[in-house]
Protein backbone atom coordinates (compact mmCIF):
# COMPACT_ATOMS: atom_id res chain seq x y z
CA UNK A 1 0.00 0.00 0.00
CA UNK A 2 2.33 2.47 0.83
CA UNK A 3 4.43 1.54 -2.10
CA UNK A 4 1.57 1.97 -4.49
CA UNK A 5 1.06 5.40 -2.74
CA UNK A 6 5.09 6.18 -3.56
CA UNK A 7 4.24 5.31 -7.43
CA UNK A 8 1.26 7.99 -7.52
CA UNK A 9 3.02 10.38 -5.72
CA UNK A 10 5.73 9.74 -8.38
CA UNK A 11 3.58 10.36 -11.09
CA UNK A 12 2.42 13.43 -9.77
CA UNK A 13 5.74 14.76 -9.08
CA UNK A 14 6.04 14.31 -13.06
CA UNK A 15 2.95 15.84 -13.90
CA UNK A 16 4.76 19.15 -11.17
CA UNK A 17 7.69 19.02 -13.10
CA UNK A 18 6.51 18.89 -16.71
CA UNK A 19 4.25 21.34 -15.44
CA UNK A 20 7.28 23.60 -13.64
CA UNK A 21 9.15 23.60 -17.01
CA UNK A 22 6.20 24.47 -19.02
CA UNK A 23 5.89 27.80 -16.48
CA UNK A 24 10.19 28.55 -16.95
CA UNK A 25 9.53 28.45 -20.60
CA UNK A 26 6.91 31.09 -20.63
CA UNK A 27 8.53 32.94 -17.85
CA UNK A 28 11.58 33.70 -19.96
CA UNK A 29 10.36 34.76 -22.85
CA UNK A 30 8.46 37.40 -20.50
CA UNK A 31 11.94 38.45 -19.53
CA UNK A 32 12.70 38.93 -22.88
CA UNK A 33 9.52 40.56 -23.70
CA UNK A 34 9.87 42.98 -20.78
CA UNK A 35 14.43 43.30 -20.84
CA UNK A 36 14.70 47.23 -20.50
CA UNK A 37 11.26 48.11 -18.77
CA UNK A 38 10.58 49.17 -15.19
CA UNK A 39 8.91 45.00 -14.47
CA UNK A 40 12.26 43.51 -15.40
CA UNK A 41 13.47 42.80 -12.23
CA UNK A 42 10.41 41.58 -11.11
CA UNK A 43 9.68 39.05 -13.94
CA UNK A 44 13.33 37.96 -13.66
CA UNK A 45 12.54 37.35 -9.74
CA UNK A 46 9.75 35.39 -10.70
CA UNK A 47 12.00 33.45 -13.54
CA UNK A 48 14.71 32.34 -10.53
CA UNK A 49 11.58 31.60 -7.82
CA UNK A 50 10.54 29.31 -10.98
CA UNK A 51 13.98 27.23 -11.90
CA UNK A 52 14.61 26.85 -7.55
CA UNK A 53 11.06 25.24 -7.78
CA UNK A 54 11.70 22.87 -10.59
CA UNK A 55 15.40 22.23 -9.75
CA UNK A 56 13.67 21.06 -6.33
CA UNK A 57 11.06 18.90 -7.81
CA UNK A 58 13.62 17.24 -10.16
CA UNK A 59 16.03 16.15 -7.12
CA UNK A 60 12.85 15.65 -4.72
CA UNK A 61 12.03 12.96 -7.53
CA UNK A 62 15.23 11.45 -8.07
CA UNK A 63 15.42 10.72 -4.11
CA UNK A 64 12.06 9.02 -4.61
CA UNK A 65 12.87 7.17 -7.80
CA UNK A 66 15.95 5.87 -5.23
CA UNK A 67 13.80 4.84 -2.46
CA UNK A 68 11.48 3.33 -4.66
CA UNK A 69 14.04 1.24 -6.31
CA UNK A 70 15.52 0.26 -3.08
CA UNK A 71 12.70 -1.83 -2.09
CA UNK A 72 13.11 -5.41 -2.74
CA UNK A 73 9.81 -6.18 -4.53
CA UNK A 74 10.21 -2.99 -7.50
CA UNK A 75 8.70 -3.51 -10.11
């Protein structure tokens, strides 16, 4: 049980981090968009907040994927 509850956490962790990258993406080009204007800083704030978050999911993940794999009966 809890191991099925590691695997759906998992999944949703992926679903966070496509999600996360999907949010940089945009996020950037609105640096571009706004490189010279009085928001700049802001939107570039935002843009770091943004890869801290994903860089977090991403190793948050891989220290599941290793606990998971640990476990004698992995699939």
């Amino acid at each position: 049980m809890f191991q099925d509850a590691s695997y759906r956490q998992l999944a949703s962790f992926n679903r966070r981090i496509a999600d996360g990258r999907e949010r940089v993406a945009v996020q950037k080009a609105r640096v571009l968009e706004l490189k010279g204007r009085p928001a700049y800083g802001d939107a570039e704030g935002l843009l770091r907040v943004l890869e801290r978050s994903l860089q977090l999911m991403i190793q948050y993940r891989a220290m599941l994927l290793d606990e998971l794999m640990s476990w004698p009966d992995y699939r």
